[in-house]
Protein backbone atom coordinates (compact mmCIF):
# COMPACT_ATOMS: atom_id res chain seq x y z
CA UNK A 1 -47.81 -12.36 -21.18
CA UNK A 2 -48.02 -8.23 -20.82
CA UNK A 3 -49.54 -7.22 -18.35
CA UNK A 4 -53.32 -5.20 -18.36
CA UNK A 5 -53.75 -1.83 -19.45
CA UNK A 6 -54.22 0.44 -16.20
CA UNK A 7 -57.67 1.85 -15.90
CA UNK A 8 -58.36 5.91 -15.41
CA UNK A 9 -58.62 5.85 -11.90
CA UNK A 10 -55.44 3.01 -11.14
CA UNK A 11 -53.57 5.68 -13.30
CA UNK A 12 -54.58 9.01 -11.35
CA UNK A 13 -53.43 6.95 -8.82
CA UNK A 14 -50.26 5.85 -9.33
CA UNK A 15 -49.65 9.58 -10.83
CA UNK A 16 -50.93 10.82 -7.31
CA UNK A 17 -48.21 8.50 -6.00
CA UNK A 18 -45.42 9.69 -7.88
CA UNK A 19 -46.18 13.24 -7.43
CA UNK A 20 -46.43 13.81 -3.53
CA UNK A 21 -42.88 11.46 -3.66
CA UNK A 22 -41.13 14.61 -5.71
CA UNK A 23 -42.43 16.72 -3.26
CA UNK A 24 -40.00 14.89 -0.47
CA UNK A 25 -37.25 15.58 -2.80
CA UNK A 26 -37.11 19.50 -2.44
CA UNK A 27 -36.59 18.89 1.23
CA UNK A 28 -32.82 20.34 2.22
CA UNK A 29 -29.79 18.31 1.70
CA UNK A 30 -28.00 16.34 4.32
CA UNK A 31 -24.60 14.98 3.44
CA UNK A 32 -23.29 12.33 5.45
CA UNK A 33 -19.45 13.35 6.53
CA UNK A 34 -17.16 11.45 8.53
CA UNK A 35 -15.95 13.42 10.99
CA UNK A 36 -13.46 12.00 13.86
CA UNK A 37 -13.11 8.64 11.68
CA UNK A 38 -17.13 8.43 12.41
CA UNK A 39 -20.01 9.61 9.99
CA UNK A 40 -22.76 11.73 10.78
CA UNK A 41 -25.62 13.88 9.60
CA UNK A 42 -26.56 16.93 10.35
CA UNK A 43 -24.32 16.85 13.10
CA UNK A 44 -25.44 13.59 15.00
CA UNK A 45 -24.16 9.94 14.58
CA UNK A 46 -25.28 8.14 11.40
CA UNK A 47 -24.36 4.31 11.09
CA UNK A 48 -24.70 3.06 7.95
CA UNK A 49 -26.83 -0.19 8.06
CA UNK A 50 -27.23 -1.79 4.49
CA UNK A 51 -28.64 -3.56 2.22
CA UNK A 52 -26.77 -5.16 -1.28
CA UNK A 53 -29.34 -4.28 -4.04
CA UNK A 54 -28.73 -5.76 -7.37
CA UNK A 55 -30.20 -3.44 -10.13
CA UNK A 56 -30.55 -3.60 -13.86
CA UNK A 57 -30.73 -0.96 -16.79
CA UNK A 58 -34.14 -1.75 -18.85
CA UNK A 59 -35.14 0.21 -21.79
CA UNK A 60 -37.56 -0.13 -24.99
CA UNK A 61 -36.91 2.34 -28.80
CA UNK A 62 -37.66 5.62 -26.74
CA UNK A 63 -36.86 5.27 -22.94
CA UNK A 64 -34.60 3.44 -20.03
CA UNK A 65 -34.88 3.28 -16.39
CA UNK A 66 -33.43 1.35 -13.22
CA UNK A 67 -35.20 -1.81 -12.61
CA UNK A 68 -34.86 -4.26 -9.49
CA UNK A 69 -32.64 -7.09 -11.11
CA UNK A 70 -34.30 -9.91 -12.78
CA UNK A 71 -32.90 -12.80 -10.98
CA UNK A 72 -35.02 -11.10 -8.27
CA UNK A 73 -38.58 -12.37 -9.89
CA UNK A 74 -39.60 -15.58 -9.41
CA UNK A 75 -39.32 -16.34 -12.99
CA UNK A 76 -35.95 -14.66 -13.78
CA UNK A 77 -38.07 -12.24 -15.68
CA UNK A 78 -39.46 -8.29 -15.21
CA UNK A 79 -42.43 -8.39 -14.28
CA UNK A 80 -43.13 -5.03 -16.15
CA UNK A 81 -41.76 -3.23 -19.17
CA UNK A 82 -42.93 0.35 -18.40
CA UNK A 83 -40.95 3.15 -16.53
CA UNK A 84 -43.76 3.92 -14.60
CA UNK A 85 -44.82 0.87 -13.31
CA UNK A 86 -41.08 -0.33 -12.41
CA UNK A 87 -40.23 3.00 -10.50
CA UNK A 88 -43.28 1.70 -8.16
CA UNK A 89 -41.90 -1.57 -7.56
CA UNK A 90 -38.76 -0.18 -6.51
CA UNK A 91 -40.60 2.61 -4.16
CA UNK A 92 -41.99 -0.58 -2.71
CA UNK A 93 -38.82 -2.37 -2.25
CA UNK A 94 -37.33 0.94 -0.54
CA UNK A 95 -39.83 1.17 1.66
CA UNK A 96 -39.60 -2.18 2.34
CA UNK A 97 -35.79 -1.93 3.40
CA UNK A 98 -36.32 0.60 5.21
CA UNK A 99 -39.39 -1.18 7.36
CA UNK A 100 -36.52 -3.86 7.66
CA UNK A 101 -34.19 -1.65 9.80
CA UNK A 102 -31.91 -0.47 7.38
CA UNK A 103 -30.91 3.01 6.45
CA UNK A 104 -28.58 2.67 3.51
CA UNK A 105 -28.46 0.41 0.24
CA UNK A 106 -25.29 -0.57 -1.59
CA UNK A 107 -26.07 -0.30 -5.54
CA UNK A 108 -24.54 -2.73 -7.55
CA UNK A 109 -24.74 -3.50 -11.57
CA UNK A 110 -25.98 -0.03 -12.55
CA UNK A 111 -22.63 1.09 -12.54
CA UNK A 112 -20.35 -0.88 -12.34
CA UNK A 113 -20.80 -3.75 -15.04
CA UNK A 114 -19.65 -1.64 -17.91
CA UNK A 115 -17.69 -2.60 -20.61
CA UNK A 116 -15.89 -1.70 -23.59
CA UNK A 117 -16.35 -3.11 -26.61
CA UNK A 118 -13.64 -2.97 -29.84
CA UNK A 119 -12.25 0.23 -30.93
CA UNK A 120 -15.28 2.59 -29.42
CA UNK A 121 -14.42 5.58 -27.47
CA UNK A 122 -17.72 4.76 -25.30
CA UNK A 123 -18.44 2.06 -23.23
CA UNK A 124 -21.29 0.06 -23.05
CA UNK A 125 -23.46 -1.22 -20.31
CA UNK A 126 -24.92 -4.73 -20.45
CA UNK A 127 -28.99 -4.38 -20.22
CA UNK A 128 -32.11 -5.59 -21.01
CA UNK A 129 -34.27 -4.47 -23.66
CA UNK A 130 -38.23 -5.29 -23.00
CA UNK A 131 -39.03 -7.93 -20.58
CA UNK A 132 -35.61 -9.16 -20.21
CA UNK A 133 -33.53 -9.72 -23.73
CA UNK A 134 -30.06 -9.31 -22.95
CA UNK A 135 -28.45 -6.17 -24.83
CA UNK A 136 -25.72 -3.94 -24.62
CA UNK A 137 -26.38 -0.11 -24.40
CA UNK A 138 -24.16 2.46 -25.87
CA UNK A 139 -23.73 5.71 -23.62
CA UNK A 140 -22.84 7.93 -25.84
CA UNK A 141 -25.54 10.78 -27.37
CA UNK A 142 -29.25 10.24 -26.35
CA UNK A 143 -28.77 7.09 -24.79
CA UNK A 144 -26.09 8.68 -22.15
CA UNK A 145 -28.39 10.93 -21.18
CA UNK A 146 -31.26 8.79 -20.61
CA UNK A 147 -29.02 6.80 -18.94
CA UNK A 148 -28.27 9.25 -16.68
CA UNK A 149 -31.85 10.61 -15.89
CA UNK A 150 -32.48 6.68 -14.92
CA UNK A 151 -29.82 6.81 -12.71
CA UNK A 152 -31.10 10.38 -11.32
CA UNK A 153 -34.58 8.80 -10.85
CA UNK A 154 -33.35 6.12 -8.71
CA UNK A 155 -31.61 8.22 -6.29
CA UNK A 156 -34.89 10.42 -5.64
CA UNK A 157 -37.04 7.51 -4.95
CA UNK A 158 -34.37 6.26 -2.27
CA UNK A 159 -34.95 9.98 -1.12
CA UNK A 160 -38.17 9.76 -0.56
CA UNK A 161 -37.52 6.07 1.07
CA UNK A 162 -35.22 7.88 3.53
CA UNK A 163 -32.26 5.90 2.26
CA UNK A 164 -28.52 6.90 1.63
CA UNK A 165 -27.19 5.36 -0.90
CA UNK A 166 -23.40 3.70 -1.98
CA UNK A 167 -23.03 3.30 -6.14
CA UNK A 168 -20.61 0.62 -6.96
CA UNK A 169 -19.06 2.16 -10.29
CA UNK A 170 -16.38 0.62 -12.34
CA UNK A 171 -12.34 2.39 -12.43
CA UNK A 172 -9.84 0.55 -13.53
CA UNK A 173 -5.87 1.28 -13.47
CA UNK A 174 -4.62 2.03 -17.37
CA UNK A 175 -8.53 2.49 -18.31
CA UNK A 176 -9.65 6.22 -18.13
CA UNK A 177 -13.04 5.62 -20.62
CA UNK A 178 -14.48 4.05 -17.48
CA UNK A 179 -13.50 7.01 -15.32
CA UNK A 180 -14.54 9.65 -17.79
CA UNK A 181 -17.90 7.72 -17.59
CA UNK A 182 -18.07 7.59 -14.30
CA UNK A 183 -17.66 10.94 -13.46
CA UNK A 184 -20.17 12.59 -15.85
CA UNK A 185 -22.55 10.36 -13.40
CA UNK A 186 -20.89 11.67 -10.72
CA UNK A 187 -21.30 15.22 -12.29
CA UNK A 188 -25.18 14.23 -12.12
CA UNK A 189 -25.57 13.76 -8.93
CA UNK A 190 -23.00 16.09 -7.20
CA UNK A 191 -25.88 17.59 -5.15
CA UNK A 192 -27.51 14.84 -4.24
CA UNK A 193 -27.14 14.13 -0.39
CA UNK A 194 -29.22 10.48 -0.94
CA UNK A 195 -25.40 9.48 -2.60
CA UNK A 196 -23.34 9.04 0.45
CA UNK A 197 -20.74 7.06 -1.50
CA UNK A 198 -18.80 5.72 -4.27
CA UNK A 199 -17.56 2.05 -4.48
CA UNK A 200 -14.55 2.87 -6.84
CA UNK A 201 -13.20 -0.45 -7.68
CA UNK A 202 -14.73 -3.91 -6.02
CA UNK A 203 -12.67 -6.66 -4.73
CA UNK A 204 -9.58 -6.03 -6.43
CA UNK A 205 -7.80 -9.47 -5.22
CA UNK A 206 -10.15 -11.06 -7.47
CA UNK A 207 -10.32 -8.57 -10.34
CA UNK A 208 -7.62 -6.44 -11.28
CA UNK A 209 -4.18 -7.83 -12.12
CA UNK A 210 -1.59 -10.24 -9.97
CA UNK A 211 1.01 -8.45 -8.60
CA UNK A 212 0.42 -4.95 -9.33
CA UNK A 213 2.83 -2.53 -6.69
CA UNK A 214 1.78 -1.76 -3.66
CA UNK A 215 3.07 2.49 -5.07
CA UNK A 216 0.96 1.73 -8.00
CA UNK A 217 -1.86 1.09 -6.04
CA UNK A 218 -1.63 3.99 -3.91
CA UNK A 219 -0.77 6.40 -6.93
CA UNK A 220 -3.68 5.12 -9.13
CA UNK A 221 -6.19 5.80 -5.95
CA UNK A 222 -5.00 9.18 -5.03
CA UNK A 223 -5.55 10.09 -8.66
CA UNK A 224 -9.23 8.75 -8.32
CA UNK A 225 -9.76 10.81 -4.94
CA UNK A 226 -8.24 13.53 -6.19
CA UNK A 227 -10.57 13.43 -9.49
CA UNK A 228 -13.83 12.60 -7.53
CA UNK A 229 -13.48 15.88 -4.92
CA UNK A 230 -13.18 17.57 -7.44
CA UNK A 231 -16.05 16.89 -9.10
CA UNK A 232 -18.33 15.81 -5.93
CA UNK A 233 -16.58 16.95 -2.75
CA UNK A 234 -19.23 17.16 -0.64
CA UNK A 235 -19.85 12.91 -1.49
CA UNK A 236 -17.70 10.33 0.24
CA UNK A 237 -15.34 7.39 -1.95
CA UNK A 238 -14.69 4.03 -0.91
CA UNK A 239 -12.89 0.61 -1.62
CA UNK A 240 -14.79 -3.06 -1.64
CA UNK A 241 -11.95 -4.96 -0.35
CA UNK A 242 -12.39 -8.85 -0.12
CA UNK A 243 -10.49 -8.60 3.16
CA UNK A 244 -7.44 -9.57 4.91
CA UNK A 245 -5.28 -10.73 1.78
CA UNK A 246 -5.55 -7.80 0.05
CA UNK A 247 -2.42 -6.61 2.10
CA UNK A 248 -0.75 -7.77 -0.42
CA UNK A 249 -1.27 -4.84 -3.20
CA UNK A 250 -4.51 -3.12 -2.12
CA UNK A 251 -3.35 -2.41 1.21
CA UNK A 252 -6.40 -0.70 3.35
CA UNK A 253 -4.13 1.85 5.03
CA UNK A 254 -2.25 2.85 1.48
CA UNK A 255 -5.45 3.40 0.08
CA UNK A 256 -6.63 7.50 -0.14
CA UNK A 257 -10.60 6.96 -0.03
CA UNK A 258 -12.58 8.26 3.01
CA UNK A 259 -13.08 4.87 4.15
CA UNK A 260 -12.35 1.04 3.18
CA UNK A 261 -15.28 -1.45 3.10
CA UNK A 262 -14.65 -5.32 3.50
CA UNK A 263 -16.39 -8.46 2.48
CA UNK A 264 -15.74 -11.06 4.61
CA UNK A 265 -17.40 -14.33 3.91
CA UNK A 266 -18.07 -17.81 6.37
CA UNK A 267 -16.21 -20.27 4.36
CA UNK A 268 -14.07 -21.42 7.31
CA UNK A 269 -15.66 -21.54 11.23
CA UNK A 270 -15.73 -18.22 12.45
CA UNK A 271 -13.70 -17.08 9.60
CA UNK A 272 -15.78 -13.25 9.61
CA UNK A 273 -15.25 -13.20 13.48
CA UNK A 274 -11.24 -13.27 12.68
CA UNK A 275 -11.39 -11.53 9.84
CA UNK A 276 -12.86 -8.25 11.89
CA UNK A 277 -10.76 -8.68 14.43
CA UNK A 278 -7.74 -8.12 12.15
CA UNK A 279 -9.10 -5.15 10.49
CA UNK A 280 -9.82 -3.60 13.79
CA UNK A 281 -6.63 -4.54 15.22
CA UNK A 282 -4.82 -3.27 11.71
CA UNK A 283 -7.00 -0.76 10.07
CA UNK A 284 -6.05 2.98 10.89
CA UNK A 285 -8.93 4.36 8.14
CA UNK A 286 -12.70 4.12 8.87
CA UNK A 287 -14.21 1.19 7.84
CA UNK A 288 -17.14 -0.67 7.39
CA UNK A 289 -18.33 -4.18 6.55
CA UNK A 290 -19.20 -3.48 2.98
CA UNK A 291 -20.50 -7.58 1.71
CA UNK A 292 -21.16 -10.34 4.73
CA UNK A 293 -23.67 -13.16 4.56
CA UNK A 294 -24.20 -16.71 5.58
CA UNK A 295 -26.75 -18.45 2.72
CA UNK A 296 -29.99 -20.24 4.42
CA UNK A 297 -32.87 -22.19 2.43
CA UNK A 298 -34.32 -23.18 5.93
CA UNK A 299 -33.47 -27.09 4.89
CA UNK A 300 -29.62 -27.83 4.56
CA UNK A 301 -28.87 -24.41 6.94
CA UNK A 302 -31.74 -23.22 8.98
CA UNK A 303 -32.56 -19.48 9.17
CA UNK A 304 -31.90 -19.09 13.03
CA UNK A 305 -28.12 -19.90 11.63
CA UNK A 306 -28.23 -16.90 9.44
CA UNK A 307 -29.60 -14.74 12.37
CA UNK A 308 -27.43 -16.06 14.83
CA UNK A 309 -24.73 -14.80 12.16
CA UNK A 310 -25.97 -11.13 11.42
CA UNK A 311 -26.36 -10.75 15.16
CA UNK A 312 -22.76 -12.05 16.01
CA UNK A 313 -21.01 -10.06 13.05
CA UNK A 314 -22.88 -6.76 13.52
CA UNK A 315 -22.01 -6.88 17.73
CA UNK A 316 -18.05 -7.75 16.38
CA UNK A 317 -18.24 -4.88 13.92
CA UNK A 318 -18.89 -2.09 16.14
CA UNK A 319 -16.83 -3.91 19.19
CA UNK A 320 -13.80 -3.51 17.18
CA UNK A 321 -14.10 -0.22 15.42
CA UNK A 322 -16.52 -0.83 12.67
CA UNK A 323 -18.44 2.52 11.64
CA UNK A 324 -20.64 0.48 8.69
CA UNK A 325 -22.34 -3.23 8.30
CA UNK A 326 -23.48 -3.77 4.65
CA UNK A 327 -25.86 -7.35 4.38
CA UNK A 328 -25.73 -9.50 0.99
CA UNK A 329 -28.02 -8.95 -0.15
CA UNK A 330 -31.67 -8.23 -0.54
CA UNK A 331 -33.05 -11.30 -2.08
CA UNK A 332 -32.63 -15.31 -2.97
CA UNK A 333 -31.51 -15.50 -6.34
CA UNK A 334 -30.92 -18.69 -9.11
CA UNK A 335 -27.20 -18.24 -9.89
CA UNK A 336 -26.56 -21.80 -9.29
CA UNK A 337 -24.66 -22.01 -6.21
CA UNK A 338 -25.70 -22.42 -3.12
CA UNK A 339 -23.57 -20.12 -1.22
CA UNK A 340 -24.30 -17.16 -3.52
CA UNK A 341 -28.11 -18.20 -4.14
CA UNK A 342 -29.63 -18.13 -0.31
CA UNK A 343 -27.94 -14.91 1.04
CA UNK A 344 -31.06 -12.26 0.79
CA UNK A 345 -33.32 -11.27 3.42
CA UNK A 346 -36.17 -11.90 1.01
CA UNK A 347 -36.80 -15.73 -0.05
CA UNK A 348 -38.32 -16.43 -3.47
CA UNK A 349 -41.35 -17.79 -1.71
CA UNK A 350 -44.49 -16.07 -1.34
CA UNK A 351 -45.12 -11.77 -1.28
CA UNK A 352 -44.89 -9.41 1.11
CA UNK A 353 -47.48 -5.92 0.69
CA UNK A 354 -45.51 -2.93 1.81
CA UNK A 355 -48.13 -0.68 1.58
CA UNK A 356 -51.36 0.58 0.04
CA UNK A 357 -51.10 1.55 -3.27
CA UNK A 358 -47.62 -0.16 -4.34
CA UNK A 359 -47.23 -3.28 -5.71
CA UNK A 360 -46.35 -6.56 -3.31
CA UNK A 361 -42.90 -7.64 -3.16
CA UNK A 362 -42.29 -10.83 -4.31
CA UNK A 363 -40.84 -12.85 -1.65
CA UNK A 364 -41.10 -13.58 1.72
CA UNK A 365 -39.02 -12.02 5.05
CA UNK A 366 -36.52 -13.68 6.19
CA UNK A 367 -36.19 -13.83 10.56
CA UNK A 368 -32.58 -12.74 10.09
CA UNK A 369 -34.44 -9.36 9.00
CA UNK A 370 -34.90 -9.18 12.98
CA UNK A 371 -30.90 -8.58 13.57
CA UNK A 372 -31.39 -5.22 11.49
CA UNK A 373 -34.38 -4.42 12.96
CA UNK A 374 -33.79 -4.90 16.42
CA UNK A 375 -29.66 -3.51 15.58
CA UNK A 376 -28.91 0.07 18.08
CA UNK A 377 -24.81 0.73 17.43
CA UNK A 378 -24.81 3.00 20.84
CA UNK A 379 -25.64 -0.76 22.75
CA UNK A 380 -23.48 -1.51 25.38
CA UNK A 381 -20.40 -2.91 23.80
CA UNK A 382 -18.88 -5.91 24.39
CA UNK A 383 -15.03 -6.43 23.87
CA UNK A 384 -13.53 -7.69 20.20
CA UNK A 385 -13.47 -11.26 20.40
CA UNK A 386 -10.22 -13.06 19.21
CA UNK A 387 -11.88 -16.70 18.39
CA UNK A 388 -9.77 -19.38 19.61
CA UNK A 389 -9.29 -20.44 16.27
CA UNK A 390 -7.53 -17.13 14.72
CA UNK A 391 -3.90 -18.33 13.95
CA UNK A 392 -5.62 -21.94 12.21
CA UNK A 393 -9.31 -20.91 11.57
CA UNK A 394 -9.29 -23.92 9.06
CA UNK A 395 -7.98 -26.51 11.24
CA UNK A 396 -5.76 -28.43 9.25
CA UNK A 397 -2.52 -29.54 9.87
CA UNK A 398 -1.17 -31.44 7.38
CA UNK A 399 1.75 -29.71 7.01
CA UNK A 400 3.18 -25.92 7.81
CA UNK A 401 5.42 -23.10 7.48
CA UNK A 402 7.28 -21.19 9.81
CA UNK A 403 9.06 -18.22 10.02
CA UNK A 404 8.95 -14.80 11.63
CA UNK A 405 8.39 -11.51 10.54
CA UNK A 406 10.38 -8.24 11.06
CA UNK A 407 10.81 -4.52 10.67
CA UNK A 408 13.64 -3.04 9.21
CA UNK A 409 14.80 -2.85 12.76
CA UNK A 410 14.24 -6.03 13.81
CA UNK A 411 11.33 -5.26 15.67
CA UNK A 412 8.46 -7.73 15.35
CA UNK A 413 5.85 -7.34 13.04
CA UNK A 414 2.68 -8.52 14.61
CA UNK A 415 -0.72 -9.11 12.52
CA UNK A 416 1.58 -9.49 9.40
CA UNK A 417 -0.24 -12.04 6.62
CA UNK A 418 1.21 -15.02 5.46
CA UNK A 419 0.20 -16.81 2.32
CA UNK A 420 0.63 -20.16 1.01
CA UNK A 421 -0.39 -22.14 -1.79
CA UNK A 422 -0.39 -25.24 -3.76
CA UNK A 423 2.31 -26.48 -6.11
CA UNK A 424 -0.26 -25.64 -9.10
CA UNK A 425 -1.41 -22.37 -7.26
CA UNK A 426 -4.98 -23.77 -7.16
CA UNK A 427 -5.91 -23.94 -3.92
CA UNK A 428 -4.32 -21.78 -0.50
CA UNK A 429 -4.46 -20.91 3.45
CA UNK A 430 -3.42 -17.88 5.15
CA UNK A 431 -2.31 -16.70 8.97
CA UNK A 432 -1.09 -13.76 10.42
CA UNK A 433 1.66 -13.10 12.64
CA UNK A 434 1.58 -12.97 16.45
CA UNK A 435 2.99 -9.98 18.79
CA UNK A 436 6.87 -11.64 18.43
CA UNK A 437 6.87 -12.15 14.78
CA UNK A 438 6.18 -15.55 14.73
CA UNK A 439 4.16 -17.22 12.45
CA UNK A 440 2.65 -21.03 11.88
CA UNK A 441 0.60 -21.45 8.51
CA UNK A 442 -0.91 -24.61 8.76
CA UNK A 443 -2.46 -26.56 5.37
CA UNK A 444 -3.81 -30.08 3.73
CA UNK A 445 -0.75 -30.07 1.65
CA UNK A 446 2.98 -28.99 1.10
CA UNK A 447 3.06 -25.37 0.16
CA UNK A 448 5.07 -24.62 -2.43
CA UNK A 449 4.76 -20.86 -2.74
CA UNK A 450 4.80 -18.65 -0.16
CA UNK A 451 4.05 -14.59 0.33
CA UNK A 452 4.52 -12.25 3.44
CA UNK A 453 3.02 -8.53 4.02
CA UNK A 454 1.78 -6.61 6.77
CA UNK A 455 0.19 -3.27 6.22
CA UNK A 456 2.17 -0.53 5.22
CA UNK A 457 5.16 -2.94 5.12
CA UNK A 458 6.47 -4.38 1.92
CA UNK A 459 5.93 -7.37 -0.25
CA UNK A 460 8.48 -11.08 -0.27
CA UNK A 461 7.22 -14.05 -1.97
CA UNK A 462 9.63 -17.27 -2.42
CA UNK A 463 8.82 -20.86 -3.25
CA UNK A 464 9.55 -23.98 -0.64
CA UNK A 465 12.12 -26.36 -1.65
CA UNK A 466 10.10 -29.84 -1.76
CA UNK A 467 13.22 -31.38 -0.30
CA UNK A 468 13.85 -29.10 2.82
CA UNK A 469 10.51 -30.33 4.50
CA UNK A 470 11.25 -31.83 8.08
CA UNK A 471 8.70 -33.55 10.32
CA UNK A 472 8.26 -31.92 13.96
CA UNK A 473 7.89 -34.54 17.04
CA UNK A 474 4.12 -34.10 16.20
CA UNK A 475 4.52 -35.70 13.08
CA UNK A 476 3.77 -32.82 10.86
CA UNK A 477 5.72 -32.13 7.83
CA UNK A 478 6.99 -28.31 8.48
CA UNK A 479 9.33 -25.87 6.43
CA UNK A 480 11.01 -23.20 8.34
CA UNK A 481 11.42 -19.77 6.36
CA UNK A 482 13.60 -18.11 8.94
CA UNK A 483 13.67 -14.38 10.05
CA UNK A 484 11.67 -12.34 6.83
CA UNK A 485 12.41 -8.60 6.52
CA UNK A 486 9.81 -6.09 5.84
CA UNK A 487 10.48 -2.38 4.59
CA UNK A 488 8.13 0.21 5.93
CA UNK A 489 6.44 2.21 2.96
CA UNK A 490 7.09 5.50 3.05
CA UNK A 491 3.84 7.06 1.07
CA UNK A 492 1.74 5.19 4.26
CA UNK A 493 2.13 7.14 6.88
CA UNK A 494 -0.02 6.87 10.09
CA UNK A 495 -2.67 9.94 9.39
CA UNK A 496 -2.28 11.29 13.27
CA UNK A 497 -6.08 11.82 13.73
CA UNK A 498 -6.58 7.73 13.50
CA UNK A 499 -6.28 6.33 16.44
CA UNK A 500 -5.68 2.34 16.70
């Protein structure tokens, strides 16, 4: 069902609306730099506190523009199909972030979900044509353009929120169509102090290829960075890294972006606690918490669990070094899993009004909204908690390897990553090292395969032989991989001005 025509007087307002918002945008530009592995504006601390916003390119025969994603509406459909009407339900839900405490959003799906398609020199970018038909849209010609002046019109209305912003875009090793796209956006909004970041490439460990060098890696991302000052230097570059094994290849400290964002994720007790004590034990670069969550319906996990959780994980960040917390994300969804569908800050229950003259918000608060409000980074800090747990954060022990781990000097190699899987590489646990080398990866079955790293050390994989399993006076079936040798990397140098 479309919605009513707007009468004369809804329309001068809205217009009135729009209007006095462009006037925010000719207020001067304020980049945020990092400066002493810390960022700042206009010369005073700036800690980026945000928000995952899913967002969709909509368009009709003449027009597109940036609408809030679909799975955001109750019914998994826009609730408008006009520019003008859309722009104001995102003003709302800007404002609305920012009422919630936070000061940045994290853009996802604009740019980053683009594809290629046969033998076109152009890629495409899945959308929606209308209230919601799924469609792919060319950017090549007119459309590129339009696409871009979407794009353009989204940043100013996070201006005039008071929001920074961080664009997830799409690069890929081997594919330069999606970097040639990406910088003509890039190109767009060079001047634009709202963009404080680009997301170049998002959890690799899960999307690019299995084994790809650790050199690769760092020669493919230097080629980025070098690419994007050029074209934006005064905008900062980042890394979505799923976290801890992503040593592996996509090494944090190899990587040559300003700073590396994580995504750590509560599948195991405590497992985010660990997980940000490693980086800030292991992490020379800035970095921030780029994706965290713990889903809540208020039924099978109550919502004083997921604000217990933001509370605990934003104290840990900054206690061990954190300069960033980024919160999946900002509403409930109906992708049909649990864990992904209850992570926003919004429910799919009820509206919230913003404020006169904008349309509600469909959706209700969430309490954990209160962590973000109530969040001051310059707080007294507590120390960075090492959870009991850290070597065996899944508590198994079925069976386990052993081994140590050492420097091409024999030295020890402490907070080095060990991997194990499966026999049919389905299923896997990890540990890390401890200050002698030594390691104990504990699972619910035999491993089979193994793989070692630290950062800025090198890469050994091997497989267990199913016959040299020998059970310990604790009855647990253990395989010993001895002493393990790791080469330091020589394009990873420690950049002097990090300190650990």
């Amino acid at each position: 069902m479309r919605t009513r025509s707007l009468g004369r007087c809804s329309a001068i307002a809205i217009t009135a609306i729009l209007l006095c918002a462009g006037c925010a945008r000719n207020a001067p530009d304020h980049f945020v730099k990092l400066e002493n592995g810390h960022f700042t504006e206009q010369g005073k601390p700036f800690f980026p506190l945000a928000i995952n916003y899913v967002a969709h390119l909509q368009f009709n025969d003449t027009a597109c523009w940036v609408a809030p994603s679909r799975n955001y509406e109750a019914n998994d459909r826009f609730r408008y199909d006009r520019k003008d009407s859309t722009s104001l339900l995102i003003k709302a839900e800007f404002e609305l972030i920012r009422k919630m405490g936070f000061n940045t959003v994290r853009v996802t799906g604009l740019a980053s979900d683009l594809k290629l398609k046969g033998d076109s020199l152009f890629p495409f970018l899945p959308a929606q044509y209308g209230w919601g038909v799924d469609s792919l849209y060319q950017l090549n010609g007119d459309h590129a353009e339009r696409y871009l002046e979407a794009v353009e019109d989204m940043v100013g209305l996070a201006k005039d929120a008071g929001l920074k912003l961080i664009i997830l875009v799409k690069l890929f090793p081997g594919q330069p169509e999606y970097e040639k796209q990406t910088l003509m956006l890039v190109d767009r909004l060079r001047n634009s102090s709202a963009v404080m970041a680009y997301d170049f490439f998002n959890e690799p460990l899960y999307f690019d290829i299995h084994d790809r060098p650790k050199k690769e890696v760092h020669e493919v991302v230097e080629q980025w960075q070098k690419s994007f000052k050029q074209h934006a230097p005064r905008q900062l570059t980042t890394i979505g890294l799923v976290g801890v094994p992503e040593v592996f290849a996509w090494d944090p400290n190899v990587l040559d972006v300003d700073f590396i964002s994580f995504h750590p994720y509560e599948y195991e007790p405590d497992q985010v606690m660990n997980e940000i004590h490693w980086y800030g034990e292991q992490v020379d670069k800035p970095w921030i918490i780029g994706e965290t969550s713990l889903p809540a319906d208020n039924d099978s996990v109550p919502y004083a669990d997921q604000l217990a959780f933001a509370r605990k994980t934003l104290a840990q960040t900054v206690a061990c070094g954190g300069v960033g917390y980024s919160w999946w994300q900002f509403k409930d969804v109906k992708w049909g899993r649990f864990h992904a569908d209850y992570m926003g800050v919004l429910s799919q229950d009820g509206k919230t009004k913003v404020a006169p003259g904008l349309p509600v918000v469909d959706g209700a608060v969430k309490p954990v909204a209160e962590a973000f409000r109530e969040f001051n980074p310059n707080a007294a800090n507590r120390p960075c908690e090492k959870p009991d747990n850290y070597f065996n954060f899944s508590a198994l022990h079925g069976a386990r390897l052993t081994g140590k781990l050492l420097d091409q000097d024999r030295k020890p190699i402490e907070g080095g990553v060990i991997l194990g899987w499966n026999e049919h590489w389905t299923r896997s646990y990890y540990t890390k090292s401890k200050a002698d080398g030594s390691f104990e990866l504990y699972g619910d079955f035999r491993f089979h395969h193994w793989m070692v790293s630290a950062t800025r050390y090198s890469m050994e994989r091997g497989d267990c032989e199913p016959n040299a399993f020998y059970t310990g006076p604790d009855g647990v079936p253990a395989y010993y991989l001895g002493e393990l040798t790791l080469e330091h990397v020589e394009y990873a140098e420690r950049d002097p001005k990090m300190k650990r």
